[in-house]
Protein backbone atom coordinates (compact mmCIF):
# COMPACT_ATOMS: atom_id res chain seq x y z
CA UNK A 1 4.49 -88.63 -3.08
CA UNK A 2 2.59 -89.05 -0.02
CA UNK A 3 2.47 -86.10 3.17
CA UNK A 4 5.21 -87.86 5.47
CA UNK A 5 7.97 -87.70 2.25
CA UNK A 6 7.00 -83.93 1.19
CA UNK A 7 7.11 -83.04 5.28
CA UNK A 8 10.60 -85.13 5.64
CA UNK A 9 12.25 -84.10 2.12
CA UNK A 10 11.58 -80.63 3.81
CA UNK A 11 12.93 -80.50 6.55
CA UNK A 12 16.08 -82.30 5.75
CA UNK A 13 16.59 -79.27 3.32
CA UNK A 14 15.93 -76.53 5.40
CA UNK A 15 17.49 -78.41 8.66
CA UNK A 16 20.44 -80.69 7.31
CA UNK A 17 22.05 -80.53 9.88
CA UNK A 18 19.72 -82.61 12.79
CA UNK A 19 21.61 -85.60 11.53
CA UNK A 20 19.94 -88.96 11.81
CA UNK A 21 16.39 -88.85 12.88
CA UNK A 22 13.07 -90.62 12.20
CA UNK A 23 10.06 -88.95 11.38
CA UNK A 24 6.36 -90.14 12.12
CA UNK A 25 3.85 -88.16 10.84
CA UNK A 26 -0.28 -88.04 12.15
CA UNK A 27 -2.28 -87.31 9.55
CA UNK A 28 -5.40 -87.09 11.95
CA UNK A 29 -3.84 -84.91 14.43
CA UNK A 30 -1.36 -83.14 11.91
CA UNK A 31 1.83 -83.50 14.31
CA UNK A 32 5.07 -84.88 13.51
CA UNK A 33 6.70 -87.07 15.81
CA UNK A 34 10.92 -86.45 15.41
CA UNK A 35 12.30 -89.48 16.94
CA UNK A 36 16.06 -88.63 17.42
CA UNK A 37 18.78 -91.09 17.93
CA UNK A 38 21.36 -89.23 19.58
CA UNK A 39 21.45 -86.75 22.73
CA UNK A 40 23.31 -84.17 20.25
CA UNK A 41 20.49 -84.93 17.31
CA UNK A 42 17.87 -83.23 20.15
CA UNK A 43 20.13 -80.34 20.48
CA UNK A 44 20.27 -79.81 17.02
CA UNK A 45 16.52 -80.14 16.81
CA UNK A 46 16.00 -77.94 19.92
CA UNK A 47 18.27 -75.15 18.23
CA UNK A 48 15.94 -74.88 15.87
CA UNK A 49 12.76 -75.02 17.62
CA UNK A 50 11.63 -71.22 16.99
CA UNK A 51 12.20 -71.74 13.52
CA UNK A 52 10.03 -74.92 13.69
CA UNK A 53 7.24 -72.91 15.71
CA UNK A 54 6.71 -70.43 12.81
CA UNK A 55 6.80 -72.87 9.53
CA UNK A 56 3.57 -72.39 7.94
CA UNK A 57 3.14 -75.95 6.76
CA UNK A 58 0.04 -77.45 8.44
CA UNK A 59 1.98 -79.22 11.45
CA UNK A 60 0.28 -78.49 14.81
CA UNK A 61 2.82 -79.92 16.74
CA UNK A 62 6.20 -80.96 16.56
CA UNK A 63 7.18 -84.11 18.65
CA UNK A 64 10.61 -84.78 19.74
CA UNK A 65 11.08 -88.35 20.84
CA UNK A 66 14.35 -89.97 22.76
CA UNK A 67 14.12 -93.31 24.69
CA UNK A 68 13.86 -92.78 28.40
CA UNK A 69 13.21 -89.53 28.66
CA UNK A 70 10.13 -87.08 28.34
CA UNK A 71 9.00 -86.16 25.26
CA UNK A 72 9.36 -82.56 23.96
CA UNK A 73 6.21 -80.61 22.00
CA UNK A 74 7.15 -78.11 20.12
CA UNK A 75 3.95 -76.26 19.53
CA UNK A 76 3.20 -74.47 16.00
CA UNK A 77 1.98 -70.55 16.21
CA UNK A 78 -0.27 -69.77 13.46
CA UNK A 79 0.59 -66.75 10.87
CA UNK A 80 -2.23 -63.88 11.67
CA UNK A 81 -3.77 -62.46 7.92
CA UNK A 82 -3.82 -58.87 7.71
């Protein structure tokens, strides 16, 4: 199973419902780009961005992508160790 399916068969199970969006992921820079096809798929996305922020899963960045408008980067905040 390769890094883009383990990343995507994640978070359609802990975020279901996003609905329809593509996922690009960059290995080198570790972000994933969350092209979404709908103006109510980037709410849903944006409702969760907190959530995304604190997953612990080796993403940098989170990228949401729409046609014609700016993109939105969701930035990842590392877990501090005891």
């Amino acid at each position: 199973m390769s890094v883009i399916q383990v990343v995507s068969q994640y978070l359609a199970y802990k975020f279901p419902w996003w609905g329809v969006c593509h996922l690009k992921f960059d290995l080198i820079q570790k972000n994933v780009f969350i092209h979404c096809q709908t103006p109510e798929s980037i709410v849903a996305v944006l409702k969760d961005a907190e959530r995304l922020s604190y997953l612990d899963i080796g993403i940098e960045k989170f990228v949401i992508v729409y046609p014609g408008y700016s993109n939105i980067t969701i930035l990842c905040i590392p877990r501090k160790i005891a």
